[in-house]
Protein backbone atom coordinates (compact mmCIF):
# COMPACT_ATOMS: atom_id res chain seq x y z
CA UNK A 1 -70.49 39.24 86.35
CA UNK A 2 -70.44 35.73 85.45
CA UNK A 3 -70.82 32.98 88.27
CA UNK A 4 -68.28 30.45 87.58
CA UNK A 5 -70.21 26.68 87.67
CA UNK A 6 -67.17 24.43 88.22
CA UNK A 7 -68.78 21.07 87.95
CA UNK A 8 -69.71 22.02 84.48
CA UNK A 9 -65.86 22.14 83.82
CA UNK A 10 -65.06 18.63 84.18
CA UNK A 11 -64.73 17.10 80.65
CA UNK A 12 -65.54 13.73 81.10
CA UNK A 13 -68.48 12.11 79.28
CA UNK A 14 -71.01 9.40 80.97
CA UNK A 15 -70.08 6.82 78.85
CA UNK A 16 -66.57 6.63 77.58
CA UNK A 17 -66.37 7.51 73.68
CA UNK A 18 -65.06 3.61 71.95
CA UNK A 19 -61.98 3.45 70.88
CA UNK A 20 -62.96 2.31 67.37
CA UNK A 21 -65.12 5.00 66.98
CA UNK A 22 -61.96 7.74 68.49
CA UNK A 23 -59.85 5.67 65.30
CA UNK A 24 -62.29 6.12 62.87
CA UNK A 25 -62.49 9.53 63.15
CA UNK A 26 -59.01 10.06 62.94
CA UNK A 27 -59.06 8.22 59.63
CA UNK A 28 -61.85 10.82 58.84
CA UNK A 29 -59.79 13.46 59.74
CA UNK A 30 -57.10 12.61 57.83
CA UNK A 31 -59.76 12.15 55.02
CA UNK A 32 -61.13 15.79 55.01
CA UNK A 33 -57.65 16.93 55.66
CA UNK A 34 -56.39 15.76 52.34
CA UNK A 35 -59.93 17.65 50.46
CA UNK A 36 -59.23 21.00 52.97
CA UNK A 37 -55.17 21.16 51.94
CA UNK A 38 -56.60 20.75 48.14
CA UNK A 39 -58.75 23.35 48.03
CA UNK A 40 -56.02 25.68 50.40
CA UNK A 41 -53.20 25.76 47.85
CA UNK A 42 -55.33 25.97 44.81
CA UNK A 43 -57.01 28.99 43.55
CA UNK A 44 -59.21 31.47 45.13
CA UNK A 45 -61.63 31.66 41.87
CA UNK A 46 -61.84 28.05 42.06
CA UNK A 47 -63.04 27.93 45.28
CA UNK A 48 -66.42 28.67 44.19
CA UNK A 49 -66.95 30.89 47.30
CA UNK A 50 -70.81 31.48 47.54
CA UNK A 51 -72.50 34.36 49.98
CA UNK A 52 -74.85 33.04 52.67
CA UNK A 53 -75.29 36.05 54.84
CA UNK A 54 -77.78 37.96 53.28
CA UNK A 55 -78.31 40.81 55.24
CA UNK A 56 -75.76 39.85 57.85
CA UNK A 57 -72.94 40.92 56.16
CA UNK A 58 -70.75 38.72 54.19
CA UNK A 59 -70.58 34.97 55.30
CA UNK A 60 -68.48 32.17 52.56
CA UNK A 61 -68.93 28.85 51.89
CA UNK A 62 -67.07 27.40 49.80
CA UNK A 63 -66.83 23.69 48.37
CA UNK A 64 -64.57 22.58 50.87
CA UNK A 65 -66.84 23.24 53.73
CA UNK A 66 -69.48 21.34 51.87
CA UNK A 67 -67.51 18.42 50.59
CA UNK A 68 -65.77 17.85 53.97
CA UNK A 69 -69.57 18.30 56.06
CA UNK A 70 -70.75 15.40 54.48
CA UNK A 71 -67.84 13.06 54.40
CA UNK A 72 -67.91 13.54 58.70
CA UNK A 73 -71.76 13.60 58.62
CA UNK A 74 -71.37 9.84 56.83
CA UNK A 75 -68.48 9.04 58.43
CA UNK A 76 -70.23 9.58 62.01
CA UNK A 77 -73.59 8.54 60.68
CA UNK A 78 -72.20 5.18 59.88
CA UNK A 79 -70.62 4.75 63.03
CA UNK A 80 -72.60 5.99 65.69
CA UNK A 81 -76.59 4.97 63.91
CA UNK A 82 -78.32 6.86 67.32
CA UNK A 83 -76.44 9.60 67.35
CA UNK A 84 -78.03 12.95 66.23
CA UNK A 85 -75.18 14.79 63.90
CA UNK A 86 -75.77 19.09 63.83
CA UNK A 87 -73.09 20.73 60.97
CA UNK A 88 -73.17 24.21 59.99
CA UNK A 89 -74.10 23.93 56.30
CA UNK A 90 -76.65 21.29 56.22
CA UNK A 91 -78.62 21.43 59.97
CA UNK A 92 -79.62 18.04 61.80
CA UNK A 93 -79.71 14.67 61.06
CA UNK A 94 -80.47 11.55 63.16
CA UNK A 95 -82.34 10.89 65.86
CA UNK A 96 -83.65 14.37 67.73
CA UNK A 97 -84.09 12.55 71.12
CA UNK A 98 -80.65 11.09 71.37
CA UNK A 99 -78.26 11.40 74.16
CA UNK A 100 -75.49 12.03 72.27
CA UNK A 101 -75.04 14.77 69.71
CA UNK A 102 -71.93 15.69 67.21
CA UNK A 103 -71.26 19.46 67.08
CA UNK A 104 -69.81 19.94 62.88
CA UNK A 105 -67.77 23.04 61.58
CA UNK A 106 -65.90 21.82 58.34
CA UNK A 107 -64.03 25.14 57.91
CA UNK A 108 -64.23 27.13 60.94
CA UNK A 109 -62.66 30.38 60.17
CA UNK A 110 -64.01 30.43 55.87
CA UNK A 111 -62.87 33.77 55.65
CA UNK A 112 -58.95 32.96 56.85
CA UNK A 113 -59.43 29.50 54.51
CA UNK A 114 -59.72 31.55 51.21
CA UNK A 115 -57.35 34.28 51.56
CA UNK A 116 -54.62 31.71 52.84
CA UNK A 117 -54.07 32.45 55.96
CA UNK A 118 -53.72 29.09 58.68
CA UNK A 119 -55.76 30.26 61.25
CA UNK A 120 -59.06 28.00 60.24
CA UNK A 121 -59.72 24.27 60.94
CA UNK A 122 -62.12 21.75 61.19
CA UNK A 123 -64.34 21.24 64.60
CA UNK A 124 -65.78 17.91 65.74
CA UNK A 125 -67.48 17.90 68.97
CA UNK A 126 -69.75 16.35 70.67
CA UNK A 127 -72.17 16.52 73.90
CA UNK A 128 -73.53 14.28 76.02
CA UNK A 129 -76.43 14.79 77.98
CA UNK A 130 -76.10 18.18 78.02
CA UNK A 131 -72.18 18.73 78.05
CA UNK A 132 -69.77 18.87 76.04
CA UNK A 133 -67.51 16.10 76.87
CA UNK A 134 -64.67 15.48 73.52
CA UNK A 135 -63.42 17.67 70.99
CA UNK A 136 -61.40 17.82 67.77
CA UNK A 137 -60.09 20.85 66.35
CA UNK A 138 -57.58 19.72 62.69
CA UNK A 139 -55.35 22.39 60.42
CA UNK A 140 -53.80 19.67 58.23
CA UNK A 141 -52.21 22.61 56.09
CA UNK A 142 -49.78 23.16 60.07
CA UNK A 143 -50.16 19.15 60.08
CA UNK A 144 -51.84 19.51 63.83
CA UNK A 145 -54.73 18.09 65.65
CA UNK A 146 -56.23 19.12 69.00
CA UNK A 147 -58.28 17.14 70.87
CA UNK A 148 -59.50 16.54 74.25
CA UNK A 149 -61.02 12.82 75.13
CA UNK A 150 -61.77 11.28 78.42
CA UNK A 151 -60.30 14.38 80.32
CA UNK A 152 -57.07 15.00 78.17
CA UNK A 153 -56.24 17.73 75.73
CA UNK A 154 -53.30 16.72 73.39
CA UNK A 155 -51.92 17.99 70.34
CA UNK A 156 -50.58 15.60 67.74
CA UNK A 157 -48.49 17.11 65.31
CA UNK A 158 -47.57 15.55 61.74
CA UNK A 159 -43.66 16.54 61.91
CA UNK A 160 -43.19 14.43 65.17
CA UNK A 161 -44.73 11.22 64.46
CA UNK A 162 -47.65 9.57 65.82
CA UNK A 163 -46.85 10.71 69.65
CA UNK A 164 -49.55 13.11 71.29
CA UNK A 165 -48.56 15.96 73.66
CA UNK A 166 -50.53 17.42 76.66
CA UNK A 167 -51.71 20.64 76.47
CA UNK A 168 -51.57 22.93 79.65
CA UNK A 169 -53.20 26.51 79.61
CA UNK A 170 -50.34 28.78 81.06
CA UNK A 171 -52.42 29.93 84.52
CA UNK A 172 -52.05 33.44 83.86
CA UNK A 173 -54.59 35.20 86.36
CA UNK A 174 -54.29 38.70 86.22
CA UNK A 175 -55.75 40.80 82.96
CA UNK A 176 -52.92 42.95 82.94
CA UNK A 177 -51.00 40.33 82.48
CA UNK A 178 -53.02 38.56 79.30
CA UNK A 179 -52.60 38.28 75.68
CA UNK A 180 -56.31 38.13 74.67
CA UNK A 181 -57.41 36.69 71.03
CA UNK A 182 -60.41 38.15 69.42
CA UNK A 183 -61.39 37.03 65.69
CA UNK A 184 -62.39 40.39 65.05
CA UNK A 185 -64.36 43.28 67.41
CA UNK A 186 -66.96 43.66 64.38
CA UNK A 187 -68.43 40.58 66.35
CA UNK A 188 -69.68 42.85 69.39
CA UNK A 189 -71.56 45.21 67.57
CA UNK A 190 -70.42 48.42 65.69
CA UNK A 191 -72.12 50.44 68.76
CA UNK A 192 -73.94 49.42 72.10
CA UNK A 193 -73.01 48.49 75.63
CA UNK A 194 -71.47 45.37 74.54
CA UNK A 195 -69.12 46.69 72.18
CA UNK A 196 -68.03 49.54 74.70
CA UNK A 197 -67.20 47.08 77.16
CA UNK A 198 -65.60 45.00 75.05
CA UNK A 199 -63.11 47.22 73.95
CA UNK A 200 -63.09 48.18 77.49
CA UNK A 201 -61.82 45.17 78.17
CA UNK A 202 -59.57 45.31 75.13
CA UNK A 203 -57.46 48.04 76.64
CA UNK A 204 -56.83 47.01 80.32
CA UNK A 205 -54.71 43.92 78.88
CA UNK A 206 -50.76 43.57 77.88
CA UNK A 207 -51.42 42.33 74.59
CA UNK A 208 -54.31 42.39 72.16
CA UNK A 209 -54.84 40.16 68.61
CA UNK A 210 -57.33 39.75 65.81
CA UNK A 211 -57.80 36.99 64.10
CA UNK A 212 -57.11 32.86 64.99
CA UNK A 213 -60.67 31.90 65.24
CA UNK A 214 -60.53 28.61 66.40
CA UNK A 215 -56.74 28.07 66.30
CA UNK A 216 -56.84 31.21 69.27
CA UNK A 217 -58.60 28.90 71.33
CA UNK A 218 -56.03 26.21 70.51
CA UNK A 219 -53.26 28.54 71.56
CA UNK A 220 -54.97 29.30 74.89
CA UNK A 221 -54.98 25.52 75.47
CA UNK A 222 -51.39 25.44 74.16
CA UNK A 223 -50.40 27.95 77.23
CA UNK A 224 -49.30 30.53 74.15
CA UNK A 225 -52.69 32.67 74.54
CA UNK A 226 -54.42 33.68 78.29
CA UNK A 227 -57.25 35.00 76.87
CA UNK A 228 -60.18 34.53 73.74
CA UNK A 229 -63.06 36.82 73.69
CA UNK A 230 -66.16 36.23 71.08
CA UNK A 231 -69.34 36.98 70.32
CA UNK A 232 -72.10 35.94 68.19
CA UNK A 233 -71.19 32.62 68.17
CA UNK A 234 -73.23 29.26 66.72
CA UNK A 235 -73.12 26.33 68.91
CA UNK A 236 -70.78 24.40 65.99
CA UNK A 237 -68.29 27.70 66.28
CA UNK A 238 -67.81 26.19 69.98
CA UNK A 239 -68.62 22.94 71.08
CA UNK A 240 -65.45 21.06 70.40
CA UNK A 241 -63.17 23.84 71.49
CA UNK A 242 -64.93 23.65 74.84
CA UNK A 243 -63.35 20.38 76.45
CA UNK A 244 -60.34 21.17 74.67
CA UNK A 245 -59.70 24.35 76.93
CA UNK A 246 -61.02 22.72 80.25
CA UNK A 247 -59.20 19.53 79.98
CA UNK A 248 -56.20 22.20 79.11
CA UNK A 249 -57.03 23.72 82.62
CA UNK A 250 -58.79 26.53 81.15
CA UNK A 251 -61.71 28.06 81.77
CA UNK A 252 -64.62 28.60 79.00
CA UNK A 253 -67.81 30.20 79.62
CA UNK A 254 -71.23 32.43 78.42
CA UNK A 255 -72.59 35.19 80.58
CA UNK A 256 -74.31 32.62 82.87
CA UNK A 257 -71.11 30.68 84.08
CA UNK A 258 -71.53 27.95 82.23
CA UNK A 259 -70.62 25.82 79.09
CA UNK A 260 -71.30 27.89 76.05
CA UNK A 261 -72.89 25.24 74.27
CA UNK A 262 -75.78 27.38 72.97
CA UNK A 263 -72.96 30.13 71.59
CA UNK A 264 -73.54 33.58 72.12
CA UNK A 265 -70.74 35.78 74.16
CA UNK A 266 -68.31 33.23 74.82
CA UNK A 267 -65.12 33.77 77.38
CA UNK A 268 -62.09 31.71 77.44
CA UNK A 269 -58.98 31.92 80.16
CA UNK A 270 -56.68 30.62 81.59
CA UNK A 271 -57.40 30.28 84.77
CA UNK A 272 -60.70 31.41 86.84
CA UNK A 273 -59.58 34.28 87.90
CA UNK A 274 -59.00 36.04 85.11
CA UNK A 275 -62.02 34.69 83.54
CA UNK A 276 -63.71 36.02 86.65
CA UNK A 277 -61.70 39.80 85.68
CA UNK A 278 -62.79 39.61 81.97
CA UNK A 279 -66.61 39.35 83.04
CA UNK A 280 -66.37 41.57 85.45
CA UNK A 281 -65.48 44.51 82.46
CA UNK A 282 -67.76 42.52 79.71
CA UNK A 283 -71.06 41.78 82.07
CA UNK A 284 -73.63 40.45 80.60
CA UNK A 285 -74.67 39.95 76.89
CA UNK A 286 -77.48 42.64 76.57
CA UNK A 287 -78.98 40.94 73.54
């Protein structure tokens, strides 16, 4: 069972993020937005979808994810100099000693992205000295941002105008109780102890859903989900969702308790309780 470390819960970095630099990424935002909605409502064949799994199964990337990677990576680049900037489709740039690194998933959920489903967006996070301390998580095709900066998760939604709403996770703490997300159970393993427990774990709660990727962990902040449970994760699949859910008054954790920031098994809940109940059935990640 994981031990719950509370003090790495508290989303607050060591030096507050600058204001300017919060605004500019919005404009970003707003930037890639415009290239991911293009590419959404276009067609699938010109998506140019190319296959970088290899013998992991089938992984897309399309132009999208590209094109929007390296407008952040400049974007951020030209902003923050001494940063050290780590996206999913083109690996690290920047200083490798700095203090402060940006976490990059243009398209997180590819898959969802080309067959037109909403459950994808685009991750910005970033940690500080070793924890992750702001997020971003944007679906411009739902016109909605989640973020969580200096402690606060909001949502900011197109339709309603510049305002920005807290986010409260909805303190569910007892798994038969919870609606639990999973992107899909394929993640744990077609066979194994992991994969047992998981769906284990699967059938002791009220409701059960595939799919959402990062929007699931969205929801959970949102007080709509109680529960997200992943594996095989990349640290750019999780770093900005992290303060998002705390600073919701969630809970999100690997096998060891703490921030997930490497990946891996990753639990997300409501409340510590039931994050306590879900790794009491999952245990440890045997690989």
């Amino acid at each position: 069972m994981a031990v719950m470390h509370h003090g790495a819960m508290t989303a607050r970095p060591d030096r507050p993020l600058d204001p300017d630099l919060i605004e500019h990424l919005d404009e970003l935002l707003a930037a890639t937005g415009r290239i991911a909605r293009r590419h959404f409502h276009g067609e699938l064949q010109d998506l140019v979808a190319e296959d970088k799994g290899g013998d992991r199964g089938y992984d897309p990337v399309t132009e999208a994810d590209r094109d929007i990677e390296a407008l952040l990576r400049a974007g951020i680049s030209s902003m923050a100099p001494g940063d050290r900037v780590v996206g999913e489709e083109n690996g690290e740039s920047g200083p490798s000693d700095a203090s402060r690194t940006w976490y990059l998933d243009p398209i997180d959920g590819t898959k969802a992205f080309m067959t037109g489903m909403a459950g994808w967006g685009t991750l910005v996070g970033v940690v500080e000295n070793g924890r992750a301390v702001a997020g971003w998580m944007d679906q411009p095709v739902l016109g909605e941002t989640f973020s969580a900066v200096h402690g606060r998760a909001t949502v900011r939604r197109r339709s309603d105008g510049p305002e920005a709403f807290d986010l409260h996770a909805s303190g569910c703490d007892e798994l038969s109780e919870a609606i639990m997300y999973t992107t899909h159970p394929s993640m744990f393993g077609d066979q194994g102890g992991l994969r047992r427990r998981y769906d284990d774990l699967a059938s002791r709660v009220r409701l059960q859903r595939f799919g959402g990727d990062c929007y699931a962990y969205c929801m959970l902040a949102a007080g709509r989900v109680d529960l997200v449970v992943e594996s095989d994760l990349n640290p750019y699949d999780i770093v900005a969702l992290i303060p998002i859910v705390e600073a919701a008054g969630g809970v999100i954790t690997g096998p060891d308790g703490r921030q997930p920031l490497g990946g891996g098994t990753v639990v997300a809940a409501a409340t510590p309780a039931l994050a306590e109940q879900a790794w009491g059935v999952l245990g440890a990640d045997p690989r």
